[in-house]
Structure formats: C-alpha cells, structure tokens
N, C-alpha and C. Protein backbone atom coordinates (compact mmCIF):
# COMPACT_ATOMS: atom_id res chain seq x y z
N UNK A 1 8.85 16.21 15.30
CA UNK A 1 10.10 15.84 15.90
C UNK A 1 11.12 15.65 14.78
N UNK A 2 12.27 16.32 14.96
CA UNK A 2 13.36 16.03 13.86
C UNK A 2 14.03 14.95 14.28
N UNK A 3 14.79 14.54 13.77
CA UNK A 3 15.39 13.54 13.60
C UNK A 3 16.99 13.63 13.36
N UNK A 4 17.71 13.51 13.72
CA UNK A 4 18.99 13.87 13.29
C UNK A 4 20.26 12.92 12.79
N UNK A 5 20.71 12.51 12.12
CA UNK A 5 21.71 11.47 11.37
C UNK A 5 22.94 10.84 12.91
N UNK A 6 23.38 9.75 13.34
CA UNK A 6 23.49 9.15 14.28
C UNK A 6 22.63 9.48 15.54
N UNK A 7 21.70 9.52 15.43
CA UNK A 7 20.23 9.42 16.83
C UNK A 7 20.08 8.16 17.19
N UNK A 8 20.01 7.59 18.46
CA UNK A 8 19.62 6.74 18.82
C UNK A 8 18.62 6.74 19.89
N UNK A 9 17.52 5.95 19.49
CA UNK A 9 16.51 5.92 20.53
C UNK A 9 15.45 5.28 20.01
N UNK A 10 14.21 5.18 20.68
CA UNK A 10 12.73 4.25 20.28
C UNK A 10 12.22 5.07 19.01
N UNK A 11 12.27 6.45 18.90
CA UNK A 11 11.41 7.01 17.85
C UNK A 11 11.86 6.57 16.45
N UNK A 12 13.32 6.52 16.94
CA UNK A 12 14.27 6.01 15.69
C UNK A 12 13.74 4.80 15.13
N UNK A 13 13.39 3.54 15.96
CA UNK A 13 13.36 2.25 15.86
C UNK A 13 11.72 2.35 15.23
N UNK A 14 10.99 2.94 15.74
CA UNK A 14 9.41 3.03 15.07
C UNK A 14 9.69 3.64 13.85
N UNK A 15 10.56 4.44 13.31
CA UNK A 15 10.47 5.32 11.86
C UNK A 15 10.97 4.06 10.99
N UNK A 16 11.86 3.26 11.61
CA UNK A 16 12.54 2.51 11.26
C UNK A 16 11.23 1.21 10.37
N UNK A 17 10.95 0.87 11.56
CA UNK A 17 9.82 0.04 11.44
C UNK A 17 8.40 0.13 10.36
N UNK A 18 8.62 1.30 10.56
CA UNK A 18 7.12 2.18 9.45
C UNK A 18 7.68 1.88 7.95
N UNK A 19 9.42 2.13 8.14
CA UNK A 19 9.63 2.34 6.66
C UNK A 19 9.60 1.18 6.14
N UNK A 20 10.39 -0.08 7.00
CA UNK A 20 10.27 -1.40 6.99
C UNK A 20 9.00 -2.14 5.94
N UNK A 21 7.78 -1.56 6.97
CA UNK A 21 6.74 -2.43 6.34
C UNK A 21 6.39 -1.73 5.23
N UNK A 22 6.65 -0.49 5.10
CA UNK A 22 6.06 0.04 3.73
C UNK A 22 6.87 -0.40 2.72
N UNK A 23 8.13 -1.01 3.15
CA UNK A 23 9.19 -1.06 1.73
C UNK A 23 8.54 -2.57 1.60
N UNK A 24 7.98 -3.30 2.42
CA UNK A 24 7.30 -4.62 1.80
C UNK A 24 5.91 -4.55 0.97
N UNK A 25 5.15 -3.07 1.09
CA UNK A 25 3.71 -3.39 0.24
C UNK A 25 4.75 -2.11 -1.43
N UNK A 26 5.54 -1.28 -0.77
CA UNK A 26 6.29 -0.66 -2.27
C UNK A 26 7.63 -0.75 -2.29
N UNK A 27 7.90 -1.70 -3.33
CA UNK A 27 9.16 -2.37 -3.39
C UNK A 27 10.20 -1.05 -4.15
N UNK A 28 9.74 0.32 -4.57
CA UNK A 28 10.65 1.13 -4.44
C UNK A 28 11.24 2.05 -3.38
N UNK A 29 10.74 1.61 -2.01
CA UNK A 29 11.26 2.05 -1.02
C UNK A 29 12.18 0.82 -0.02
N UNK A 30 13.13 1.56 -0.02
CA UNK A 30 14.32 0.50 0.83
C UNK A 30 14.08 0.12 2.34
N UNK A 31 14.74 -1.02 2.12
CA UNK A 31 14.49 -1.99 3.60
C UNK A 31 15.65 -1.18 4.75
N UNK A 32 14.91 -1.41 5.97
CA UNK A 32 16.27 -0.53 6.49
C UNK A 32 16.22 -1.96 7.58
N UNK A 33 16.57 -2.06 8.73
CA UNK A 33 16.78 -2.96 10.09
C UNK A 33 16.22 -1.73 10.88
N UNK A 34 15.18 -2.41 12.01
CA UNK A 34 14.64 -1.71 13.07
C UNK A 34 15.82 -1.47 14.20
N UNK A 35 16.89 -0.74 13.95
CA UNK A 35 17.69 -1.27 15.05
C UNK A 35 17.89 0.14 16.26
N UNK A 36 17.50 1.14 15.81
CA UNK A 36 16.91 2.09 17.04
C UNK A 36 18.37 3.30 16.26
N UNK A 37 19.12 2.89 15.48
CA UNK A 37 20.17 4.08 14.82
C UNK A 37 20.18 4.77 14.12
N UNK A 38 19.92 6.14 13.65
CA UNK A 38 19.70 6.80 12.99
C UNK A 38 21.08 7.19 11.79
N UNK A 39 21.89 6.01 11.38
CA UNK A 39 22.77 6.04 10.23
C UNK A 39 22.61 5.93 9.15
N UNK A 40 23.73 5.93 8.02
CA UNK A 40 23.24 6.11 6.72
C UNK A 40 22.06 5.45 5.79
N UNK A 41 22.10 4.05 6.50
CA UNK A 41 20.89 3.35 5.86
C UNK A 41 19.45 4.14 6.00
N UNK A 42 19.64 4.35 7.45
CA UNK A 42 18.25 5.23 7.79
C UNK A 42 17.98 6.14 6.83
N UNK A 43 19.28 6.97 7.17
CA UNK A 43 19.01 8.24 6.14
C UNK A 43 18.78 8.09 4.63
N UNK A 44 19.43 6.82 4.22
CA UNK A 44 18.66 6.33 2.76
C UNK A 44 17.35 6.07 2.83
N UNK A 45 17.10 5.65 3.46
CA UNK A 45 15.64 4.79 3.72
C UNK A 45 14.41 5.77 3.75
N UNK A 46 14.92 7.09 4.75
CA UNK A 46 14.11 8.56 4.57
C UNK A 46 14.36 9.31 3.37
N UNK A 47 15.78 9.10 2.73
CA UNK A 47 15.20 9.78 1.51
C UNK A 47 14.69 9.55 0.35
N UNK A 48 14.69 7.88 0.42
CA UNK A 48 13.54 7.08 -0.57
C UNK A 48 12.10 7.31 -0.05
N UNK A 49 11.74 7.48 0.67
CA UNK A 49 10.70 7.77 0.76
C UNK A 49 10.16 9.17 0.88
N UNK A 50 10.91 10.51 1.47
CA UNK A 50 10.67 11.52 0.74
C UNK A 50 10.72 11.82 -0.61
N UNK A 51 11.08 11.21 -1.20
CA UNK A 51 11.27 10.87 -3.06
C UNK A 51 9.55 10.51 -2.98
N UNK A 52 9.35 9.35 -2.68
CA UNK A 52 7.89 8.48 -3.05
C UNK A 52 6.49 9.50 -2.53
N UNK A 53 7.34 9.83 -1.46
CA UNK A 53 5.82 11.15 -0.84
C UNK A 53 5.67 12.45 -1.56
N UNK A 54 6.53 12.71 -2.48
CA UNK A 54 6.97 13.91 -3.04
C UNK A 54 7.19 15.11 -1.39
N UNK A 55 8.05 14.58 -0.97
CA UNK A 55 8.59 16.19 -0.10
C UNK A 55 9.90 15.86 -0.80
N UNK A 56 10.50 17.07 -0.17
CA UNK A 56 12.12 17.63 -0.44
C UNK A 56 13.04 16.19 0.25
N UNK A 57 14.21 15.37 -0.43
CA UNK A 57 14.62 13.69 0.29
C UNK A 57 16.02 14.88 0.64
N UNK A 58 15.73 14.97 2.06
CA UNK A 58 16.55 15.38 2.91
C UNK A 58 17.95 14.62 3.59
N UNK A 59 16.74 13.68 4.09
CA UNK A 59 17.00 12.34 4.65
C UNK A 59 16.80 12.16 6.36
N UNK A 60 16.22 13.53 6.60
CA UNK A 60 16.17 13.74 7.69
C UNK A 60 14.76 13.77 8.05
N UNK A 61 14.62 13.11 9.06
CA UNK A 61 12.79 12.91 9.00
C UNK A 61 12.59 13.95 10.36
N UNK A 62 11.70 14.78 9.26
CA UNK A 62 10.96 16.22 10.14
C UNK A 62 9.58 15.88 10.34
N UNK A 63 9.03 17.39 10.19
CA UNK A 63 7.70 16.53 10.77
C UNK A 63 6.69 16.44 9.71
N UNK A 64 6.86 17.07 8.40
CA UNK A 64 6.20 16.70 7.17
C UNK A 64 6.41 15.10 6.63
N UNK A 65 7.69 14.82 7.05
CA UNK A 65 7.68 13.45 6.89
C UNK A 65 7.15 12.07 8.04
N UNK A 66 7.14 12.75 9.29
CA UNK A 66 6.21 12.16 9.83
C UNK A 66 5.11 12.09 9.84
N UNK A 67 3.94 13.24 8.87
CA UNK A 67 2.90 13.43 8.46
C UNK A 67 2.63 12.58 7.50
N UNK A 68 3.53 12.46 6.85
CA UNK A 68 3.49 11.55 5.46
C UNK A 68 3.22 9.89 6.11
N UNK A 69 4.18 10.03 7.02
CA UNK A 69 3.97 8.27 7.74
C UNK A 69 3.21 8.09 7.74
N UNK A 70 2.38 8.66 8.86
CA UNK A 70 1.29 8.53 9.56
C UNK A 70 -0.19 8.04 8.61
C-alpha cells in the first residue's frame, strides 16, 4: 500500500505508531504523533527510517517500507 503525503486515515495512524515505538528502542529515528495525517513530520519520520533500513528515504511509505516495518 502506498502512502501518499497529506493521507488521512487508520493505516496512516498505525505507520505512525510503528515509527513511534521504534524511535523509542532507536533514538536515531524521529518521533512523529499517531495522529492518522500523512504530513511533513510523517514524511520525515519515513524518511528517517528508510535511511536506518537502508531503502531509497523517499518519504513515502511503499511497500518495501512496509516490509521493513513489519
């Protein structure tokens, strides 16, 4: 599932959430708010962590980066 920069919805709020707790066990990935919006924070937040997974930091969470979540 792509993801697209102002998206709003639940999938948003779970990517949100994933990145959340991971930025608490690796403090080089950024805190975002679970708030279901797919704005710039988000899109920071996905491309710190495509940085940390080694994919391409798009910022747009595809489905290699949902692979990576998971």
């Amino acid at each position: 599932m792509i993801l697209p920069e102002d998206y709003i919805n639940r999938p948003v709020r779970s990517l949100q959430t994933m990145l959340r707790v991971l930025s608490t066990i690796f403090p080089a990935l950024l805190n975002v708010n679970p708030d279901g919006i797919y704005g710039e924070s988000t899109k920071n937040a996905v491309s710190a962590f495509q940085r940390f997974a080694h994919l391409p930091a798009t910022g747009i969470a595809e489905t290699e980066t949902w692979n990576a979540l998971a």
